[in-house]
PDB file of N, CA and C in Angstrom:
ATOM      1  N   UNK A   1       0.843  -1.169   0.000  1.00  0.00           N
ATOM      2  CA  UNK A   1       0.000   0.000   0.000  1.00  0.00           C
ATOM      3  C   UNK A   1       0.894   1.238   0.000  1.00  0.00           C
ATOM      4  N   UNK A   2       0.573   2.243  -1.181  1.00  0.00           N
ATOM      5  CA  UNK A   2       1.153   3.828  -0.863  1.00  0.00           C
ATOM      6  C   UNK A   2       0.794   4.293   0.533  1.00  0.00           C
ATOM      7  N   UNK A   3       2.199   4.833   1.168  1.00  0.00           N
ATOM      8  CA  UNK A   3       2.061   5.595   2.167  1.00  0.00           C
ATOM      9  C   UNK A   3       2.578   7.331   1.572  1.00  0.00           C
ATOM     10  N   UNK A   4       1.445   8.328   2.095  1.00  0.00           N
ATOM     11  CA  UNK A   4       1.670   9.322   2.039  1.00  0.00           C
ATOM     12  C   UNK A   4       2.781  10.333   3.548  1.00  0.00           C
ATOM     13  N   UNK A   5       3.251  11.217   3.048  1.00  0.00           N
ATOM     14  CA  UNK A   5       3.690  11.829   4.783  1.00  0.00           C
ATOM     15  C   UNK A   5       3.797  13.092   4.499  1.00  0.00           C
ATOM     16  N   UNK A   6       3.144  13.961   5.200  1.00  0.00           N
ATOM     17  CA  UNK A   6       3.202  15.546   4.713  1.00  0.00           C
ATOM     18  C   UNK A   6       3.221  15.816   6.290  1.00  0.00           C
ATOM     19  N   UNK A   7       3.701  17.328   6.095  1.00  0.00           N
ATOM     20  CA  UNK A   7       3.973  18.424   7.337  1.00  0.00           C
ATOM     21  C   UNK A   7       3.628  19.867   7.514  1.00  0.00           C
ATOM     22  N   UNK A   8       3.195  20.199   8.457  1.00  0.00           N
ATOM     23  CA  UNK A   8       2.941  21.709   8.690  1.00  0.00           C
ATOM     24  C   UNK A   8       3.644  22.760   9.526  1.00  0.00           C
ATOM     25  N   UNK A   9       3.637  23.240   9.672  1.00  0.00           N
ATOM     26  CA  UNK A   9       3.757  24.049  11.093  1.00  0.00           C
ATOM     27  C   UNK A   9       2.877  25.157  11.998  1.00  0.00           C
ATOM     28  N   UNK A  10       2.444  24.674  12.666  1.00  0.00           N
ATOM     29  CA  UNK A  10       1.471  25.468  13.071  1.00  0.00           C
ATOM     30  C   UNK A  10       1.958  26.788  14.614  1.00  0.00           C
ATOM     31  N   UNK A  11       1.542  27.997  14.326  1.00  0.00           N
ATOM     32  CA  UNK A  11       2.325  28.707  15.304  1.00  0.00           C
ATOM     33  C   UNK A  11       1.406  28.406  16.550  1.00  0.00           C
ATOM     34  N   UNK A  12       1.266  27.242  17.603  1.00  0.00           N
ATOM     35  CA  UNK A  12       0.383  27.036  18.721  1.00  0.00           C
ATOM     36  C   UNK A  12       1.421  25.680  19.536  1.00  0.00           C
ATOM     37  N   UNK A  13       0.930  26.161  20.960  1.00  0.00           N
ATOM     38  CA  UNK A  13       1.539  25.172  21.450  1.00  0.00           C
ATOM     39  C   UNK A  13       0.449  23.447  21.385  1.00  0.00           C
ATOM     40  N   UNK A  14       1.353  22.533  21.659  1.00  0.00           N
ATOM     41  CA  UNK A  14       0.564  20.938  21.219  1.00  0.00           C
ATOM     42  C   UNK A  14      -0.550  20.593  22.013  1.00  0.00           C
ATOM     43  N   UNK A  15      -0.975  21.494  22.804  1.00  0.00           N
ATOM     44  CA  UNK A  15      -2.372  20.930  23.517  1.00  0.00           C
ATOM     45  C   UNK A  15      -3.314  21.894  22.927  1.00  0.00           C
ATOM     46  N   UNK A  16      -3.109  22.762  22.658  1.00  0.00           N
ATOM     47  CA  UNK A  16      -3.757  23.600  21.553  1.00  0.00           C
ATOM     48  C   UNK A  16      -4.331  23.017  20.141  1.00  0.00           C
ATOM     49  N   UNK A  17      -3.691  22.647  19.689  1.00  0.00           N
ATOM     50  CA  UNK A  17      -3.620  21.858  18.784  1.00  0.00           C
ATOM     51  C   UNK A  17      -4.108  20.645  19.208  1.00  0.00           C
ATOM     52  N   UNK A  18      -3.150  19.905  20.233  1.00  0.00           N
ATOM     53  CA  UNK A  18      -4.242  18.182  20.478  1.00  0.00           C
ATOM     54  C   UNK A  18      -5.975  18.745  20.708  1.00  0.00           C
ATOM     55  N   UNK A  19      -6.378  19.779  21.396  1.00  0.00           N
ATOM     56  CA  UNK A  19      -7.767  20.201  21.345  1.00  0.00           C
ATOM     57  C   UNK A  19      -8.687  20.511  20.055  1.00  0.00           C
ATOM     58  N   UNK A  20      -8.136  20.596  19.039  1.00  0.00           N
ATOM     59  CA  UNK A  20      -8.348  20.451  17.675  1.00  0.00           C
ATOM     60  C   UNK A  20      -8.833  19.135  17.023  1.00  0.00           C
ATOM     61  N   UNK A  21      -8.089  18.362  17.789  1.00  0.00           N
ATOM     62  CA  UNK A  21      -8.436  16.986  16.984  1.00  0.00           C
ATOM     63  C   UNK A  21      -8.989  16.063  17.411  1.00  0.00           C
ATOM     64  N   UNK A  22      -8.948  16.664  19.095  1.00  0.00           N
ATOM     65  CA  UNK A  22     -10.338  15.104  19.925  1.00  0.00           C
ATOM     66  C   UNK A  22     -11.022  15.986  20.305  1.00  0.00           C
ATOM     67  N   UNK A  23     -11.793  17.335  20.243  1.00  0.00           N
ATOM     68  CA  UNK A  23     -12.751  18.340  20.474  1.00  0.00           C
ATOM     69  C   UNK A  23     -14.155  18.703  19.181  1.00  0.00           C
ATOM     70  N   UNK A  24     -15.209  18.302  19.919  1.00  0.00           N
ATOM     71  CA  UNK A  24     -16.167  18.635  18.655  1.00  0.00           C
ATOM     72  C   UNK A  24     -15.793  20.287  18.299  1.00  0.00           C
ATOM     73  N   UNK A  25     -16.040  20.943  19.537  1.00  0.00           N
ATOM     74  CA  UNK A  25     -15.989  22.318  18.992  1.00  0.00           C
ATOM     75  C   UNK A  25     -14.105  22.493  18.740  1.00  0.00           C
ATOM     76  N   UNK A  26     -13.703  22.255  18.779  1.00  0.00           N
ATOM     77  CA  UNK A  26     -11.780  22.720  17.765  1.00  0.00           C
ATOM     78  C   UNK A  26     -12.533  21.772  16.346  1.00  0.00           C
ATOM     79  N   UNK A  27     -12.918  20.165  15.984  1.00  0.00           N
ATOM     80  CA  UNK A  27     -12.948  19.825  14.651  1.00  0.00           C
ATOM     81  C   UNK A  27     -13.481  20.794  14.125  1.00  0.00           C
ATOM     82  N   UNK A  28     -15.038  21.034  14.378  1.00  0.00           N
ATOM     83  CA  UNK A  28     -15.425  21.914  13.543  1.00  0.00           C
ATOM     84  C   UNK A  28     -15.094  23.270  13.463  1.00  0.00           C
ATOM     85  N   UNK A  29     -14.067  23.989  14.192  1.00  0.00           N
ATOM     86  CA  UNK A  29     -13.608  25.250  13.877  1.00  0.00           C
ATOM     87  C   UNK A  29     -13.007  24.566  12.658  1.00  0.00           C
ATOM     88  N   UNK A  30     -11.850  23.936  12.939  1.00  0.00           N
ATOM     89  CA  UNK A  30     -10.607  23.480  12.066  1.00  0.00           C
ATOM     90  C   UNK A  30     -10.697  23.200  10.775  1.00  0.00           C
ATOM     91  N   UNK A  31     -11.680  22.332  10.718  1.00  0.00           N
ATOM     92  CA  UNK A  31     -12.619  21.260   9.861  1.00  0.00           C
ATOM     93  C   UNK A  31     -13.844  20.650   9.852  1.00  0.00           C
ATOM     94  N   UNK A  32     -15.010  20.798   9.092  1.00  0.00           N
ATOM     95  CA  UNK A  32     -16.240  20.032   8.949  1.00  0.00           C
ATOM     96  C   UNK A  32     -17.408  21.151   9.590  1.00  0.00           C
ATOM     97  N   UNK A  33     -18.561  20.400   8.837  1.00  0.00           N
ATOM     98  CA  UNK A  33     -19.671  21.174  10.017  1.00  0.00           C
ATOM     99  C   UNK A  33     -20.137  20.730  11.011  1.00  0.00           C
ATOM    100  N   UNK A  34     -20.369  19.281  11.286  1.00  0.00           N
ATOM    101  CA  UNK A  34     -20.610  18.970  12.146  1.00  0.00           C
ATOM    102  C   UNK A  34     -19.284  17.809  13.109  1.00  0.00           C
ATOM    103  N   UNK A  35     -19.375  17.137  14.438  1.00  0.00           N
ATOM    104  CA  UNK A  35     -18.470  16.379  14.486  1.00  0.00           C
ATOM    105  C   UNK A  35     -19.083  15.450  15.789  1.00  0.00           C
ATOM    106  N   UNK A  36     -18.525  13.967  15.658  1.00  0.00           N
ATOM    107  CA  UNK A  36     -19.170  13.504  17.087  1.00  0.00           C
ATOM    108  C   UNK A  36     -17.377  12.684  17.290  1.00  0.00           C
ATOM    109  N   UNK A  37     -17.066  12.776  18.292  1.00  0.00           N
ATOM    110  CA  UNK A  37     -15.594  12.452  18.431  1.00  0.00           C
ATOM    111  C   UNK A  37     -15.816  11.618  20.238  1.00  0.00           C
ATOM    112  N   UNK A  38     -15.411  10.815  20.256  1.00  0.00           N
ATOM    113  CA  UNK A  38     -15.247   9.677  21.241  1.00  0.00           C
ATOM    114  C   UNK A  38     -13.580   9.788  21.256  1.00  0.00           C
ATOM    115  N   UNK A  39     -12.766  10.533  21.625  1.00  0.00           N
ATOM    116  CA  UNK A  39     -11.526  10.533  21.753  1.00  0.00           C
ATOM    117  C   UNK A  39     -10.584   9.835  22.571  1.00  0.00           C
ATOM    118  N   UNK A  40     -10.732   8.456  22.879  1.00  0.00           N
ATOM    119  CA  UNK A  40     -10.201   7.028  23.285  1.00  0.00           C
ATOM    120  C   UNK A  40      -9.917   6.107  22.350  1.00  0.00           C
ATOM    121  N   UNK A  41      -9.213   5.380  22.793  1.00  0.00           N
ATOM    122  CA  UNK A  41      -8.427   4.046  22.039  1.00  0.00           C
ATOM    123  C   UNK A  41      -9.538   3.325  21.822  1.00  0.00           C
ATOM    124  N   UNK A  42     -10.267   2.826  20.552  1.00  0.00           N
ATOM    125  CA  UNK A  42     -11.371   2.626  19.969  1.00  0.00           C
ATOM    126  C   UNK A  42     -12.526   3.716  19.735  1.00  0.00           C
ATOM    127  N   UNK A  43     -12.336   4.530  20.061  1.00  0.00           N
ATOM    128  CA  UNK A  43     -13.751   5.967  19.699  1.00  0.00           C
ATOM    129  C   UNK A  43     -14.039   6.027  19.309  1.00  0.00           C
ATOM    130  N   UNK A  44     -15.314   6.670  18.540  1.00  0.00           N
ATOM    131  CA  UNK A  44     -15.873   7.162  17.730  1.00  0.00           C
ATOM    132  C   UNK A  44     -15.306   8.639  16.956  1.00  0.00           C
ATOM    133  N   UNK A  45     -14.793   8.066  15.712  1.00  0.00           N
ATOM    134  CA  UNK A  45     -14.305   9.818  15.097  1.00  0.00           C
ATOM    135  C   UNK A  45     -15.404   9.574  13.896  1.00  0.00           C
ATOM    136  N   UNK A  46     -16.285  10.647  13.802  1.00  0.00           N
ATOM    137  CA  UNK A  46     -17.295  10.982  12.707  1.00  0.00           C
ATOM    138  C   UNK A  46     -17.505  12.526  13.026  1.00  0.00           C
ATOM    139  N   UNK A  47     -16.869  13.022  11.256  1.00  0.00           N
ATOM    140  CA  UNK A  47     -17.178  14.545  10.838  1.00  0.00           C
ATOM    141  C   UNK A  47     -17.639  14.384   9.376  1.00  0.00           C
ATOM    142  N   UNK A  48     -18.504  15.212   9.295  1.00  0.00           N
ATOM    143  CA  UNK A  48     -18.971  15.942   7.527  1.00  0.00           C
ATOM    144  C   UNK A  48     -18.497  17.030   7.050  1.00  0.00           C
ATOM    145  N   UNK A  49     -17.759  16.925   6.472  1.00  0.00           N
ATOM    146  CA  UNK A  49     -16.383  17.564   5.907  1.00  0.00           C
ATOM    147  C   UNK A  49     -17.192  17.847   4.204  1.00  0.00           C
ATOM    148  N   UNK A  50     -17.600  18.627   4.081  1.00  0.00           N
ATOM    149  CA  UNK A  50     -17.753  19.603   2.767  1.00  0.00           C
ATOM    150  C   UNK A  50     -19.211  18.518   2.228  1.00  0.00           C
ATOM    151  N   UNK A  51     -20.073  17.975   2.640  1.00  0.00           N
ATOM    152  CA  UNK A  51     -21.134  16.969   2.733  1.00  0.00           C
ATOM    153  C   UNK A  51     -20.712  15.802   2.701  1.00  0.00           C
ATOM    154  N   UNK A  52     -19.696  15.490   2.979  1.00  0.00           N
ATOM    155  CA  UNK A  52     -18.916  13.613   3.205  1.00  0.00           C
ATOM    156  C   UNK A  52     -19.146  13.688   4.196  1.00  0.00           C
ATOM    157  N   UNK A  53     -19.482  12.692   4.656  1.00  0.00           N
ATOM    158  CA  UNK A  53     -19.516  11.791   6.205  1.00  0.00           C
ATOM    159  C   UNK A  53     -18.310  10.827   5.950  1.00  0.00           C
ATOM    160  N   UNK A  54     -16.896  11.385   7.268  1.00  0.00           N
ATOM    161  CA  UNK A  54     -15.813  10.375   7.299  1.00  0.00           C
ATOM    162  C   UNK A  54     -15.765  10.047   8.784  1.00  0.00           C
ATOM    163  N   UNK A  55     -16.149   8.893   8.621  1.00  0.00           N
ATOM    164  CA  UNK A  55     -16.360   8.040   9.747  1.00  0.00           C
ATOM    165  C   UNK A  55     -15.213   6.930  10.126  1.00  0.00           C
ATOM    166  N   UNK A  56     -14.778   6.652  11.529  1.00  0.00           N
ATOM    167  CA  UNK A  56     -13.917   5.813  12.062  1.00  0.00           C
ATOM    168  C   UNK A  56     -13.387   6.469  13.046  1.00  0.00           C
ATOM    169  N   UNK A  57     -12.113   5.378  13.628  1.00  0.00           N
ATOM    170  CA  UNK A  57     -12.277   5.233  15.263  1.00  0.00           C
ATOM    171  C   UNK A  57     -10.718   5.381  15.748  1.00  0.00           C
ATOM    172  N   UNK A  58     -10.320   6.028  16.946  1.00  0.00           N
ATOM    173  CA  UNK A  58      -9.503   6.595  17.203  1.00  0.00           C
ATOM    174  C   UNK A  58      -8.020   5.163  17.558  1.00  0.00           C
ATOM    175  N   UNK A  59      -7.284   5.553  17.203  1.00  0.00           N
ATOM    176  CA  UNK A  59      -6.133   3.940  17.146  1.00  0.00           C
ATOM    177  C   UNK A  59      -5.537   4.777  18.906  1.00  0.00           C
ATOM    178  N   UNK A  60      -4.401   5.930  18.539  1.00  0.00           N
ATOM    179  CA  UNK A  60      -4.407   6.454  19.860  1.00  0.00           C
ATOM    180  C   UNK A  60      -4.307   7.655  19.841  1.00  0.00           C
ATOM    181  N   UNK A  61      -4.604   7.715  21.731  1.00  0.00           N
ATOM    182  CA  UNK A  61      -4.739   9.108  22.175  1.00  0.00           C
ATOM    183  C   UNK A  61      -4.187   9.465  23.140  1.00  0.00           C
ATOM    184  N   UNK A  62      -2.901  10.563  22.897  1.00  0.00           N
ATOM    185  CA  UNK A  62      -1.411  10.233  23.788  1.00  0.00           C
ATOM    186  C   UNK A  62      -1.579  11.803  23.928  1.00  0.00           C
ATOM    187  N   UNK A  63      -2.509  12.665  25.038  1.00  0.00           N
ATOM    188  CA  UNK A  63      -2.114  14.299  25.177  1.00  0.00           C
ATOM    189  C   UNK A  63      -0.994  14.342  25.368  1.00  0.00           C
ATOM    190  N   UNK A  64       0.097  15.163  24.762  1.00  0.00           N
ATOM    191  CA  UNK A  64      -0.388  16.276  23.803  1.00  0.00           C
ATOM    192  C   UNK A  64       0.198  15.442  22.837  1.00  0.00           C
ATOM    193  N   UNK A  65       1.109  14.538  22.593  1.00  0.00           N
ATOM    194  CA  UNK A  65       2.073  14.368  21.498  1.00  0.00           C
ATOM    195  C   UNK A  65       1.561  13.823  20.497  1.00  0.00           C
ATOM    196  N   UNK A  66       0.432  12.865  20.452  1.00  0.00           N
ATOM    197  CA  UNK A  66      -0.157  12.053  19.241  1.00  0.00           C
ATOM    198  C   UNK A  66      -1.601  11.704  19.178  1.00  0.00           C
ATOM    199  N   UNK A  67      -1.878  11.739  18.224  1.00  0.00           N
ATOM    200  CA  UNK A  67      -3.402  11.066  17.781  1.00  0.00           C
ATOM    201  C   UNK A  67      -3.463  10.496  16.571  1.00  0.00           C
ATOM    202  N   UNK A  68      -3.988   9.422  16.391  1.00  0.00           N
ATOM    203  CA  UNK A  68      -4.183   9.079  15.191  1.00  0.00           C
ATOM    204  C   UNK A  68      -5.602   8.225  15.416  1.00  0.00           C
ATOM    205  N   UNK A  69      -6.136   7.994  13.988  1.00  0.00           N
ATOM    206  CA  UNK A  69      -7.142   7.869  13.391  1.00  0.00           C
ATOM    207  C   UNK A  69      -7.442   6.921  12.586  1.00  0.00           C
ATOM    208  N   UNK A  70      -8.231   5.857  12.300  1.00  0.00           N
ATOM    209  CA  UNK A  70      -8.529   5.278  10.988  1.00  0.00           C
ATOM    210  C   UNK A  70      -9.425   5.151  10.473  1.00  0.00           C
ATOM    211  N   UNK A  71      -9.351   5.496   8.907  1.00  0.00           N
ATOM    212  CA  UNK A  71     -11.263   5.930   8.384  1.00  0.00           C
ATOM    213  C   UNK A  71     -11.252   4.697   7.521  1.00  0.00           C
ATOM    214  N   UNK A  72     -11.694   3.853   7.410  1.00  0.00           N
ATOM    215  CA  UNK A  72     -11.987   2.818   6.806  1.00  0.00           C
ATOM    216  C   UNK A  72     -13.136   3.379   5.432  1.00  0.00           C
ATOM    217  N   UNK A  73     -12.867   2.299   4.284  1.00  0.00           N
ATOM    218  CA  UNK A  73     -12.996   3.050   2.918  1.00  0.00           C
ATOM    219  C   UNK A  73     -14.504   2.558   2.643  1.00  0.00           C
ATOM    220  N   UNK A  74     -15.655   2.809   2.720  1.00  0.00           N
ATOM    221  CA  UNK A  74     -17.416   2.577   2.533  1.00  0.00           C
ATOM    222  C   UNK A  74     -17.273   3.034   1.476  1.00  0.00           C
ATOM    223  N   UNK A  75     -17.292   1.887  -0.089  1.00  0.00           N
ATOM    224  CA  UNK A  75     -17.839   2.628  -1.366  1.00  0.00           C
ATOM    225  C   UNK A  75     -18.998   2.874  -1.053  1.00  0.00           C
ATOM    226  N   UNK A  76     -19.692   2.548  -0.412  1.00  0.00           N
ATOM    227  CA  UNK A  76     -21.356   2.507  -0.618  1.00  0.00           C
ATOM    228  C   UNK A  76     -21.873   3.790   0.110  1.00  0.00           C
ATOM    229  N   UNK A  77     -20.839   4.393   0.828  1.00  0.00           N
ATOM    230  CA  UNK A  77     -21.580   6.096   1.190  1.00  0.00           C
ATOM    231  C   UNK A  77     -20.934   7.250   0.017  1.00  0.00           C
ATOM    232  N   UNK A  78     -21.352   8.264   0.567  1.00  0.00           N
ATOM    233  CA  UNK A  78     -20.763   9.252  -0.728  1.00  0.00           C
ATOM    234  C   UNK A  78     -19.522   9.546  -0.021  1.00  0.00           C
ATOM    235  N   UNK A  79     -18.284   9.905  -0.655  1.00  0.00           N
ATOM    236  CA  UNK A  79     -17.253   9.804   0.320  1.00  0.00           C
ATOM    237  C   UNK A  79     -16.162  10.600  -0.576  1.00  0.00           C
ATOM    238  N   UNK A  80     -15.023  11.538  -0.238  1.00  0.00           N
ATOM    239  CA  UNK A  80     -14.133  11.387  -1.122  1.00  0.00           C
ATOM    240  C   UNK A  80     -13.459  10.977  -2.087  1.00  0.00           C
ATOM    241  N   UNK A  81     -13.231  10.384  -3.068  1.00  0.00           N
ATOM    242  CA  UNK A  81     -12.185   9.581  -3.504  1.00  0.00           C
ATOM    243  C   UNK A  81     -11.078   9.349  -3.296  1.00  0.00           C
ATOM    244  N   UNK A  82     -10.993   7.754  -2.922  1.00  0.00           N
ATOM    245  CA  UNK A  82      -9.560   7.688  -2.291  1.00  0.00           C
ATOM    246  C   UNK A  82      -9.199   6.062  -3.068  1.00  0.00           C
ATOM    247  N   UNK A  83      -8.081   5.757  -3.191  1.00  0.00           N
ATOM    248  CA  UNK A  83      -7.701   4.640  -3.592  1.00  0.00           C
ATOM    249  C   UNK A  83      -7.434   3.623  -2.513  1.00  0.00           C
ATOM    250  N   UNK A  84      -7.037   3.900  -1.155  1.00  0.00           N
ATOM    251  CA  UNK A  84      -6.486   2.833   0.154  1.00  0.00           C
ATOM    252  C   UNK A  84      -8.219   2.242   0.211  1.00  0.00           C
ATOM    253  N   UNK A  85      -7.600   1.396   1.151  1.00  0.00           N
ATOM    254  CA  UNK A  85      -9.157   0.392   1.818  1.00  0.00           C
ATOM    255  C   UNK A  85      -9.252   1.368   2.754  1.00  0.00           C
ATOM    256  N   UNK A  86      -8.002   1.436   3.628  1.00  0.00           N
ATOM    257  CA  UNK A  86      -8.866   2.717   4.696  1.00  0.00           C
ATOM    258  C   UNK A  86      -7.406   3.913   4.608  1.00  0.00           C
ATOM    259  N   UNK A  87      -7.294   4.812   5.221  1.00  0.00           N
ATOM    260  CA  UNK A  87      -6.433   6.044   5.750  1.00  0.00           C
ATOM    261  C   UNK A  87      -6.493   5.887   7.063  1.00  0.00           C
ATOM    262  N   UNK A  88      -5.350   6.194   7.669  1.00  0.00           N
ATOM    263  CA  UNK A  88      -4.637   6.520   8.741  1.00  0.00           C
ATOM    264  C   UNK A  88      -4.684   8.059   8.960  1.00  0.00           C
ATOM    265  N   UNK A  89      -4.867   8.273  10.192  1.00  0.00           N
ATOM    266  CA  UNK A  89      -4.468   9.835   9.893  1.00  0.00           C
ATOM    267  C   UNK A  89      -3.574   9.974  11.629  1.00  0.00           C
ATOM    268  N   UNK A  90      -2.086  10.362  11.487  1.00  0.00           N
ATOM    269  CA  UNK A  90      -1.911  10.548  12.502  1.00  0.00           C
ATOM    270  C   UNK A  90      -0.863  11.762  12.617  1.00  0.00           C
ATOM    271  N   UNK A  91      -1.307  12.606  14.074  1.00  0.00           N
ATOM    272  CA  UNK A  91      -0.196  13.715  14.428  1.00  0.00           C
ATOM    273  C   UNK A  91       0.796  13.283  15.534  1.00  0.00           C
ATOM    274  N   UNK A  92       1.936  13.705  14.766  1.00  0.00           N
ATOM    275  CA  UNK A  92       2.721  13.173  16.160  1.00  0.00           C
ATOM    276  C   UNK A  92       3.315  14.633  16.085  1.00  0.00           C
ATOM    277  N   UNK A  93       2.802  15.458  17.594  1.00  0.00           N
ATOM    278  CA  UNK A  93       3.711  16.845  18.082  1.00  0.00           C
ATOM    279  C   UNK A  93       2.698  17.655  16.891  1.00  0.00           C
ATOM    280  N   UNK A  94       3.638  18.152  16.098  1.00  0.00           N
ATOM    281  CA  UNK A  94       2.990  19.099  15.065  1.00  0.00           C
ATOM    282  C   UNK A  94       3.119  18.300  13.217  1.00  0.00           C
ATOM    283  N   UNK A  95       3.349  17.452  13.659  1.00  0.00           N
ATOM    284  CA  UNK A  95       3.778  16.541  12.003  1.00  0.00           C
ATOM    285  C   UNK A  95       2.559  15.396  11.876  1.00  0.00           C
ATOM    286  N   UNK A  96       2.789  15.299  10.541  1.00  0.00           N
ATOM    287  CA  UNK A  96       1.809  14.188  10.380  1.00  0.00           C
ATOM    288  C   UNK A  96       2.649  12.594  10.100  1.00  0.00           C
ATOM    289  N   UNK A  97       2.182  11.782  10.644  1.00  0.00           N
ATOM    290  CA  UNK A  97       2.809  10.811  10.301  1.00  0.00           C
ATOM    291  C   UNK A  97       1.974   9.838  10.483  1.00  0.00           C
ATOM    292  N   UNK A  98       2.543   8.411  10.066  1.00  0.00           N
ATOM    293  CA  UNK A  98       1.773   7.169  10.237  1.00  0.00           C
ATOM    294  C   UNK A  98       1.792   6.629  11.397  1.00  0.00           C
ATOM    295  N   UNK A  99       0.796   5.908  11.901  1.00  0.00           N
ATOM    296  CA  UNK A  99       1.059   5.641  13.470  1.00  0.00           C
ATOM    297  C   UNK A  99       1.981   4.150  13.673  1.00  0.00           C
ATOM    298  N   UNK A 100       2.359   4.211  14.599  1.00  0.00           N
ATOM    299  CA  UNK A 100       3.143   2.873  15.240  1.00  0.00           C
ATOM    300  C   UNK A 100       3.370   2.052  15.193  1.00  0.00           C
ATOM    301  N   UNK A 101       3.888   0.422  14.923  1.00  0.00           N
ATOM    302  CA  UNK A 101       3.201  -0.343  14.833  1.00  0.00           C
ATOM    303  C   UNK A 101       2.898  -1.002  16.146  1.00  0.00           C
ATOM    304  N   UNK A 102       1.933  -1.727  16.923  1.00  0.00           N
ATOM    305  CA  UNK A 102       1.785  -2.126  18.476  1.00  0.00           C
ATOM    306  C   UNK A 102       2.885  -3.346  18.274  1.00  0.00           C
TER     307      UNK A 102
END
């Protein structure tokens, strides 16, 4: 499987930011209109991001340094286009990267 790895920098310190990504109200500032986020090791991560519903469940949740994510790929909803079965989505600090292996 292609792995992607991109980076940002954001001028905020990492709990600032970790509040962004397991917070309904930071997702939807950040991203989406709506969001229901269960921010634990198995959670619930579901946001509608531009009328997609991307749904899936939190792998981990390490304040402040990491979070990651996995959205598993539903042809059968309306969804982005993506080629993986599912995406990973993980921050480690202020970078994006792939998560761990256990």
């Amino acid at each position: 499987m292609a792995e992607h790895e991109s980076s940002i920098e954001i001028a905020a310190d990492p709990e600032t930011v970790f509040d962004y990504l397991v917070t309904e109200d930071g997702m939807t500032a950040w991203m989406g209109r709506s969001a229901h986020l269960e921010p634990h090791v198995g959670g619930a991560f579901a946001v509608e991001i531009a009328g997609y519903g991307v749904r899936g469940e939190y792998l981990v949740v390490d304040r402040p340094r990491r979070v990651a994510s996995r959205i598993p790929r539903e042809p059968e909803r309306r969804r982005p286009p993506m080629s993986a079965r599912e995406t990973v989505l993980a921050f480690d600090r202020l970078s994006f990267a792939p998560p761990e292996e256990p």
